[in-house]
N, C-alpha and C. Protein backbone atom coordinates (compact mmCIF):
# COMPACT_ATOMS: atom_id res chain seq x y z
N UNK A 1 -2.91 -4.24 -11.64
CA UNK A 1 -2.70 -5.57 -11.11
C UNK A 1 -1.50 -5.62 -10.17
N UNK A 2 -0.15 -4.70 -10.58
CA UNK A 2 0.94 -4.43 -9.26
C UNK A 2 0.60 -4.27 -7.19
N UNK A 3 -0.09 -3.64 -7.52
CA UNK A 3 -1.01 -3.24 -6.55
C UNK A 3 -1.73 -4.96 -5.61
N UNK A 4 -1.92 -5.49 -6.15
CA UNK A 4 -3.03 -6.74 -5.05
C UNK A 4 -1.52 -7.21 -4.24
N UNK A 5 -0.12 -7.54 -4.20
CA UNK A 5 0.82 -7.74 -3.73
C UNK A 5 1.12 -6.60 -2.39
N UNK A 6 1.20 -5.31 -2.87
CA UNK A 6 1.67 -4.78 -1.68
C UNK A 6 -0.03 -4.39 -0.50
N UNK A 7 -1.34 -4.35 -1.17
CA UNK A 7 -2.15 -4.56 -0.52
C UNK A 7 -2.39 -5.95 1.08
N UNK A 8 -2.33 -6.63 -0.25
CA UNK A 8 -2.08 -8.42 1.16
C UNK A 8 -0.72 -8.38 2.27
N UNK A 9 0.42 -7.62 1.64
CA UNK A 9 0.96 -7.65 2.36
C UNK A 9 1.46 -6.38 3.77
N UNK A 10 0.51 -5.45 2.91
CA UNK A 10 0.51 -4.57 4.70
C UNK A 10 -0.55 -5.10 5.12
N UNK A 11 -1.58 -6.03 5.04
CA UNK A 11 -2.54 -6.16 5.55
C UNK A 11 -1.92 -7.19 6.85
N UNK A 12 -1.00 -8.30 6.06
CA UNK A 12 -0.01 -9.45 7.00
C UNK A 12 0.60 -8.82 7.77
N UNK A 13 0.91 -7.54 7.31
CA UNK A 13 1.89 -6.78 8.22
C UNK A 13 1.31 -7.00 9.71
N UNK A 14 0.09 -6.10 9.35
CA UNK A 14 -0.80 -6.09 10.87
C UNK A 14 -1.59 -7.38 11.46
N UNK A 15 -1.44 -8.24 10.61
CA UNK A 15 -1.97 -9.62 10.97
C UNK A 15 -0.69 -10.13 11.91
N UNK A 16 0.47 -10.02 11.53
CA UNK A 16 1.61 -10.88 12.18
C UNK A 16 1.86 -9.93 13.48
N UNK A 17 1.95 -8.83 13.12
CA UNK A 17 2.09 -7.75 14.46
C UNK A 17 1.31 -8.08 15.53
N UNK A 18 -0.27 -8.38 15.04
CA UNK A 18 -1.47 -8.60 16.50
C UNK A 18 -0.75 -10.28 17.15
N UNK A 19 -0.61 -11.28 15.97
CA UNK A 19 0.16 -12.34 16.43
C UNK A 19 1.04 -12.57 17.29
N UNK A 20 1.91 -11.27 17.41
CA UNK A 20 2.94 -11.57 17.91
C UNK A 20 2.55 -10.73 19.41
N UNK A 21 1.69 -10.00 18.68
CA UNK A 21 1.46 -9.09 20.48
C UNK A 21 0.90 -10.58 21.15
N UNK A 22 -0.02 -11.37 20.50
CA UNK A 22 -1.01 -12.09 21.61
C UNK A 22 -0.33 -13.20 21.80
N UNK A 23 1.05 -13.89 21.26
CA UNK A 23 1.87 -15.10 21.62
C UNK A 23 2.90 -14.76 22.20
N UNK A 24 3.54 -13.62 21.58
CA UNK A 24 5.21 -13.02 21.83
C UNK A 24 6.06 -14.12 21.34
N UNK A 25 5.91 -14.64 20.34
CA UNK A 25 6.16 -15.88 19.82
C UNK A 25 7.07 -15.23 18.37
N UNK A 26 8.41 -15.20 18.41
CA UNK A 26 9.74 -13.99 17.59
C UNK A 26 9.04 -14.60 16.26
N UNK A 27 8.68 -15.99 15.64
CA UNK A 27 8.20 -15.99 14.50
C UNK A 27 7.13 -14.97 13.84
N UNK A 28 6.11 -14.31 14.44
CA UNK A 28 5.60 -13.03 13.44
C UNK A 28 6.31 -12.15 13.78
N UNK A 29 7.12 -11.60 14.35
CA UNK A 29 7.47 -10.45 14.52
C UNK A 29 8.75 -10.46 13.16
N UNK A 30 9.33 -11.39 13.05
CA UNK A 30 10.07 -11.80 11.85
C UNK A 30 9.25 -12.12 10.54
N UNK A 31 7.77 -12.32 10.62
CA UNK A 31 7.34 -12.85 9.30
C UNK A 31 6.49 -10.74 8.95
N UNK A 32 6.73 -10.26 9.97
CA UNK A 32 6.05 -9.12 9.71
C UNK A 32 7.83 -8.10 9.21
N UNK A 33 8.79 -8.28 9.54
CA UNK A 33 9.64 -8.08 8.83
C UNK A 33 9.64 -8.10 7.42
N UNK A 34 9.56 -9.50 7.19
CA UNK A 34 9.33 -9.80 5.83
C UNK A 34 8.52 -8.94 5.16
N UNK A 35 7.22 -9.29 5.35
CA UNK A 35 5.98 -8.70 4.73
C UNK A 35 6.27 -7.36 4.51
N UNK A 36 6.43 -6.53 5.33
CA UNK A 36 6.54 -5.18 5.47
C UNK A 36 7.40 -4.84 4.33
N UNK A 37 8.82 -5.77 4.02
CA UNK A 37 9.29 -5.46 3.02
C UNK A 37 8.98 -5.62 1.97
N UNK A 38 8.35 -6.72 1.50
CA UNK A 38 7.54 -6.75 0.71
C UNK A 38 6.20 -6.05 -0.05
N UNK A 39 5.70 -5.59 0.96
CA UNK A 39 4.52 -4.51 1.06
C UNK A 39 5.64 -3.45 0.65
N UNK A 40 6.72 -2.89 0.99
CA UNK A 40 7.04 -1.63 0.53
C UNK A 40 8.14 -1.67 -0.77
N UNK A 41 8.50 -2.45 -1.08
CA UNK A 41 9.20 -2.68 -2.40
C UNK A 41 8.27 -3.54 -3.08
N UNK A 42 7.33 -4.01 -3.44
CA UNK A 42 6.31 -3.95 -4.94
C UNK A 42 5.47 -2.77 -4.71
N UNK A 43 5.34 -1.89 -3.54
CA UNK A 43 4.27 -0.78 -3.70
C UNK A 43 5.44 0.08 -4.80
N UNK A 44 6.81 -0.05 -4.28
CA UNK A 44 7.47 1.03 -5.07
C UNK A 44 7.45 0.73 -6.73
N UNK A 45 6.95 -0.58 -6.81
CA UNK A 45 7.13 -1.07 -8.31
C UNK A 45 6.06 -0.64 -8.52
N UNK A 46 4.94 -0.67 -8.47
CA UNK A 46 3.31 -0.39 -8.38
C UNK A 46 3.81 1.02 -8.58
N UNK A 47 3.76 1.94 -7.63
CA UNK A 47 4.06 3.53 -8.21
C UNK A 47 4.76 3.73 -8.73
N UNK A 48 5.73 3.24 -9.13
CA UNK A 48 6.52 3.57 -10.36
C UNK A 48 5.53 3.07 -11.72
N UNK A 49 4.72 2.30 -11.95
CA UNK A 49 4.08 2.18 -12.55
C UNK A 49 3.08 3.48 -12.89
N UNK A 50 2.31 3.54 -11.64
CA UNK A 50 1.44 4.34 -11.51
C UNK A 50 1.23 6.07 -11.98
N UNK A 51 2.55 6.33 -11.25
CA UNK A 51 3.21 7.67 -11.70
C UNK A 51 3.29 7.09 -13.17
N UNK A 52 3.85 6.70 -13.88
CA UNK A 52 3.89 6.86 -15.47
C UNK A 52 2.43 7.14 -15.66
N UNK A 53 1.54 6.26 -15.28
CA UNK A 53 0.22 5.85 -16.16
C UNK A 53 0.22 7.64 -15.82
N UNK A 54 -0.15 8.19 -14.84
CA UNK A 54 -0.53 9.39 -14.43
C UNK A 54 -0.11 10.34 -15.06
N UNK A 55 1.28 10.34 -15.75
CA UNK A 55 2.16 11.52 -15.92
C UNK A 55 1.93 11.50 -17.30
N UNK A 56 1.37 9.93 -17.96
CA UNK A 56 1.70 10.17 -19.44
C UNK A 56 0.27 10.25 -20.09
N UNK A 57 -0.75 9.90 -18.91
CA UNK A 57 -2.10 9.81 -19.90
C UNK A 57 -3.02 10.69 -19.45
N UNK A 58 -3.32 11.61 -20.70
CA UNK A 58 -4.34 12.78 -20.17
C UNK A 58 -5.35 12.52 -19.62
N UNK A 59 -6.02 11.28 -20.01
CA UNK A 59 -7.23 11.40 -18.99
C UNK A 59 -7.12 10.60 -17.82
N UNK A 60 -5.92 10.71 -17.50
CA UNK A 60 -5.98 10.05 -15.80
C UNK A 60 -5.42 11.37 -14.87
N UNK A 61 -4.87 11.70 -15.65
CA UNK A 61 -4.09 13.66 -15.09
C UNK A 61 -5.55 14.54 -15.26
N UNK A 62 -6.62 14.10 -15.63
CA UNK A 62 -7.53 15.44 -16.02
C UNK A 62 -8.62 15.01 -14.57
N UNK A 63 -8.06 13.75 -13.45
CA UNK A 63 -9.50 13.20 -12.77
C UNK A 63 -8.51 14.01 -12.02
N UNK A 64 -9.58 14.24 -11.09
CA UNK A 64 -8.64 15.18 -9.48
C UNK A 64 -8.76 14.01 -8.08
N UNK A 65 -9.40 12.63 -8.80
CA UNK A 65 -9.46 11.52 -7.56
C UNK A 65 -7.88 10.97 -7.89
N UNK A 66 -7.20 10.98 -9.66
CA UNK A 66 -6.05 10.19 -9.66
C UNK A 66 -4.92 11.01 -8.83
N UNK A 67 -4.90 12.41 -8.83
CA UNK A 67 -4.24 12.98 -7.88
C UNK A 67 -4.62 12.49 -6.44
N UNK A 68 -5.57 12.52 -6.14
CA UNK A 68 -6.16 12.38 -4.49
C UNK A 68 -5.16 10.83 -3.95
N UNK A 69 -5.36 10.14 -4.92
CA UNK A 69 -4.71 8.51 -5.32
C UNK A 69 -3.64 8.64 -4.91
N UNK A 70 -2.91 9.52 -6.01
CA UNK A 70 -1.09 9.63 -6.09
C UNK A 70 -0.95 10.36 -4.75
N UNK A 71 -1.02 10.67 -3.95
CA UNK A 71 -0.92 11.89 -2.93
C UNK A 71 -0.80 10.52 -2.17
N UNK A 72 -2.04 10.10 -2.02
CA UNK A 72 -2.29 9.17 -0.79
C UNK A 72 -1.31 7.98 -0.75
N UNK A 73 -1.21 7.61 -1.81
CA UNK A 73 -0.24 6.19 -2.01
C UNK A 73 1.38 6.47 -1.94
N UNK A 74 1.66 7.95 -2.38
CA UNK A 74 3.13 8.20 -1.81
C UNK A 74 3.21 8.36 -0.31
N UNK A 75 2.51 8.74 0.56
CA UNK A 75 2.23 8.86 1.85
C UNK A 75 1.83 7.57 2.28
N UNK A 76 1.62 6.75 1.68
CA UNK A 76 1.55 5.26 2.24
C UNK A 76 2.73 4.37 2.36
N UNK A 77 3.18 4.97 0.77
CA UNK A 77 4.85 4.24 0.52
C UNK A 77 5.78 4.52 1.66
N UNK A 78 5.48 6.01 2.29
CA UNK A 78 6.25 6.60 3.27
C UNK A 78 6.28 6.06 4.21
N UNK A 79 5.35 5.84 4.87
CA UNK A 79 4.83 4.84 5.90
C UNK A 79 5.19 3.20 5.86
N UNK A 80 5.48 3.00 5.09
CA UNK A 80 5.63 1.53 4.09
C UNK A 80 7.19 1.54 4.64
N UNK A 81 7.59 2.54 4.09
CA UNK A 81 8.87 2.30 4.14
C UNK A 81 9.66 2.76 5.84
N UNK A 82 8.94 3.52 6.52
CA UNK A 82 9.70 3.53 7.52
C UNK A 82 8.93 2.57 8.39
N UNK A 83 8.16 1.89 8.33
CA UNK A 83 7.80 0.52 9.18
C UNK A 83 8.76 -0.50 9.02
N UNK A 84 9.14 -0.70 7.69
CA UNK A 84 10.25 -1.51 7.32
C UNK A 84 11.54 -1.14 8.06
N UNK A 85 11.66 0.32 8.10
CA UNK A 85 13.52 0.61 8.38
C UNK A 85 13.44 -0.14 10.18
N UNK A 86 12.43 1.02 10.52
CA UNK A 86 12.56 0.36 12.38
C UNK A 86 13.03 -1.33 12.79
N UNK A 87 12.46 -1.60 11.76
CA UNK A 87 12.29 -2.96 12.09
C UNK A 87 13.94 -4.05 11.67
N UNK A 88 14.76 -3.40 11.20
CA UNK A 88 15.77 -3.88 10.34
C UNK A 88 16.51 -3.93 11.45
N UNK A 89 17.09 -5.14 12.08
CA UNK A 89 18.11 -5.63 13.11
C UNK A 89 17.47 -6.05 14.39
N UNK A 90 16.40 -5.33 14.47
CA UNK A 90 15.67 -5.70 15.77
C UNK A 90 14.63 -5.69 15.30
N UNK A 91 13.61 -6.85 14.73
CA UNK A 91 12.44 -6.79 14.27
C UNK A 91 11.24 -7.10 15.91
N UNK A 92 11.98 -8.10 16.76
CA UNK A 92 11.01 -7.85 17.59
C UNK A 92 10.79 -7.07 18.90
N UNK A 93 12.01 -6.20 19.11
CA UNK A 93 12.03 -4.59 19.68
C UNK A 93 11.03 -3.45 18.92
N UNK A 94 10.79 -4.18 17.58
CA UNK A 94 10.48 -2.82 16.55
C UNK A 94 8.52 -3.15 16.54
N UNK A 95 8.41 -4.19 16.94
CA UNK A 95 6.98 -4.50 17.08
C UNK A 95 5.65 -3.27 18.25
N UNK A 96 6.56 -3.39 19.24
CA UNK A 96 5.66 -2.87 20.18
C UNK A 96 6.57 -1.51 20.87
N UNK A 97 5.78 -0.24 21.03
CA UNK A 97 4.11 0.13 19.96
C UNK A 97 4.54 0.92 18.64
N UNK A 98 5.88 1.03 18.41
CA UNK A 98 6.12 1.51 17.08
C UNK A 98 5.37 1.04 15.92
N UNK A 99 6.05 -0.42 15.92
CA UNK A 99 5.53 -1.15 14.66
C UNK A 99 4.07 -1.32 14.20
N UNK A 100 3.78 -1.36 15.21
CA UNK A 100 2.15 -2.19 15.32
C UNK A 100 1.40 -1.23 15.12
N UNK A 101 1.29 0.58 15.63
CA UNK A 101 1.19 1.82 15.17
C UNK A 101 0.99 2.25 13.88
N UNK A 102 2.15 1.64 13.57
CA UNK A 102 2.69 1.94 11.70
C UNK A 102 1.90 1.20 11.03
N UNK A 103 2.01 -0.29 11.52
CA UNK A 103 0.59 -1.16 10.96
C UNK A 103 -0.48 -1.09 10.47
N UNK A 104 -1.25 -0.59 12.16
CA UNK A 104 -2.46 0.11 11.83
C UNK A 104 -2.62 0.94 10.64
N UNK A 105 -1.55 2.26 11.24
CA UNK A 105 -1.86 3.49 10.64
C UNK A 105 -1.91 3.17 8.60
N UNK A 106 -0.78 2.11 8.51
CA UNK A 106 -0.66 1.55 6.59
C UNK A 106 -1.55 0.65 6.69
N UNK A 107 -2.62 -0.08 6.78
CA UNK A 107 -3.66 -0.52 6.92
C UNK A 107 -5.10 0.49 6.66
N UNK A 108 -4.88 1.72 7.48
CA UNK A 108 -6.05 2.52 7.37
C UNK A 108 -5.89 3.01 6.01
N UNK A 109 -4.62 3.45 5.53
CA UNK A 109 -3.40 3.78 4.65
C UNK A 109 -4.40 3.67 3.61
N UNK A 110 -4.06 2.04 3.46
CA UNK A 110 -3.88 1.11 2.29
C UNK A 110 -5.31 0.92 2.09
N UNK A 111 -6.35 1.13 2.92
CA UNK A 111 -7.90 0.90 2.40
C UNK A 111 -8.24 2.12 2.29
N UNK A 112 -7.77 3.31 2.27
CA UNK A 112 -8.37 4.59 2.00
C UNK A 112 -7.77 4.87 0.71
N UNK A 113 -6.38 4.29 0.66
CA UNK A 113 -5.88 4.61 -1.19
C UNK A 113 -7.05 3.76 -1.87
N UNK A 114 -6.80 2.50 -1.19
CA UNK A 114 -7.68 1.79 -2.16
C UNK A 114 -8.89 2.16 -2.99
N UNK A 115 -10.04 2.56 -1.95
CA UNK A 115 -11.08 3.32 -1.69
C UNK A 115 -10.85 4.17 -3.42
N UNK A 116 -10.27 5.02 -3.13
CA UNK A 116 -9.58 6.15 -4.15
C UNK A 116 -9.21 5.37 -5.68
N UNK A 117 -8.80 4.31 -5.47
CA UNK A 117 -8.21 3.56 -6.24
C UNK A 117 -9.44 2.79 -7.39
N UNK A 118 -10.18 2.72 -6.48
CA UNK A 118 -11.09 1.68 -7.19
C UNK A 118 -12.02 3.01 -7.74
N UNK A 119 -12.03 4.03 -6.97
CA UNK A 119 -12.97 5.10 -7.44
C UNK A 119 -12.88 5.09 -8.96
N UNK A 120 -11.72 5.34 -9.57
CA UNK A 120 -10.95 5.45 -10.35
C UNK A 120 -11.24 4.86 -11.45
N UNK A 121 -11.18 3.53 -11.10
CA UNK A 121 -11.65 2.34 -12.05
C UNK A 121 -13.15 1.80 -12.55
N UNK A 122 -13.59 2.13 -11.33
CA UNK A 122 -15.24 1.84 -11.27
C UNK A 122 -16.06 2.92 -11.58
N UNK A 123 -15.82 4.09 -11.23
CA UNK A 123 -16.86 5.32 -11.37
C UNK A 123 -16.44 6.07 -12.70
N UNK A 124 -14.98 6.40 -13.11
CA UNK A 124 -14.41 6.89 -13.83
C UNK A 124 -13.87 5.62 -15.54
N UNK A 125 -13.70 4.52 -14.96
CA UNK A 125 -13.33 3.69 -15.86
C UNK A 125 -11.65 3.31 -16.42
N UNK A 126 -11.00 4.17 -15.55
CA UNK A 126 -9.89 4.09 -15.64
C UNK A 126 -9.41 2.98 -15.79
N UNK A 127 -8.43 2.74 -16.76
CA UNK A 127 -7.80 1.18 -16.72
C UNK A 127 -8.77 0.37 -17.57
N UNK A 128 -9.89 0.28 -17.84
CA UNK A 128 -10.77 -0.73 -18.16
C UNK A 128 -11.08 -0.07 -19.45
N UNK A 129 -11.62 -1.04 -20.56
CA UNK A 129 -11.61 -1.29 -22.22
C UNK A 129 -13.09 -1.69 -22.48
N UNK A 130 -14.16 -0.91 -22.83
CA UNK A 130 -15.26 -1.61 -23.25
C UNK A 130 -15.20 -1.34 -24.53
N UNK A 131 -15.49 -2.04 -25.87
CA UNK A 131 -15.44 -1.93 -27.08
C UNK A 131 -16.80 -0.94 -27.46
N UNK A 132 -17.04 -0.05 -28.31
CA UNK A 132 -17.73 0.74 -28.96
C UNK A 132 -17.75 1.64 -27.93
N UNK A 133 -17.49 2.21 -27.01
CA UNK A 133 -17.94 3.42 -26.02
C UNK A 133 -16.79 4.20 -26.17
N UNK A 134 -17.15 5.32 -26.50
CA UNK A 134 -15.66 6.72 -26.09
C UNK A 134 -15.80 7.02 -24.98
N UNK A 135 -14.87 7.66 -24.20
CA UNK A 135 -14.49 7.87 -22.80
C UNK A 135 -13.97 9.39 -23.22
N UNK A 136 -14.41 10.43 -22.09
CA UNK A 136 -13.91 11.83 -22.73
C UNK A 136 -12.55 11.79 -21.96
């Protein structure tokens, strides 16, 4: 559930970025500041989560998609987080084509972890509780 927070908000990221390309109007380029930080400090709460679930429960360490997951989502955080730094003092210098780049690129990011993410949950069952069924 950590996770739906930093999702919406790289998504705003690139929503306020296209905003600001098509007005030049300093309010998204400042609300994509925001976001961005936001998107990258609850993702770090989210993987800090995540990494535990991973590190402490055998059958999420035994899928080779929860690795594929963890790989992808630290490389997102990465991205997460240096979209954020550029942007710190000069958020609307940091828009065009750095920012908006970074956007994209944690956008493609963030629906290919996802992708991975839900694999996880839906195909594998991870996370989810049905009463009478064992799970190997």
């Amino acid at each position: 559930m950590l996770v739906s927070f930093p999702i919406a908000l790289s998504f705003s990221t690139l929503g306020a970025d296209l905003l600001y390309m098509w007005t030049g109007n300093d309010f998204w380029a400042e609300a994509a500041g925001y976001a961005i930080f936001g998107a990258f400090a609850l993702g770090v709460l989210a993987g800090i989560t995540g990494t535990a679930e991973l590190l402490l429960v055998r059958g999420i360490r035994n899928r080779s998609a929860s690795w594929t997951h963890f790989i992808l989502a630290v490389m997102l955080l990465s991205i997460l987080g240096a979209n954020w730094i550029i942007r710190i003092g000069d958020p609307e210098g940091a828009v065009l084509p750095v920012g908006l780049a970074l956007s994209l690129l944690s956008a493609g990011m963030t629906a290919l972890t996802g992708w991975h993410g839900g694999k996880l949950v839906f195909d594998y069952q991870i996370g989810t509780r049905v009463e009478g069924i064992e799970r190997p």
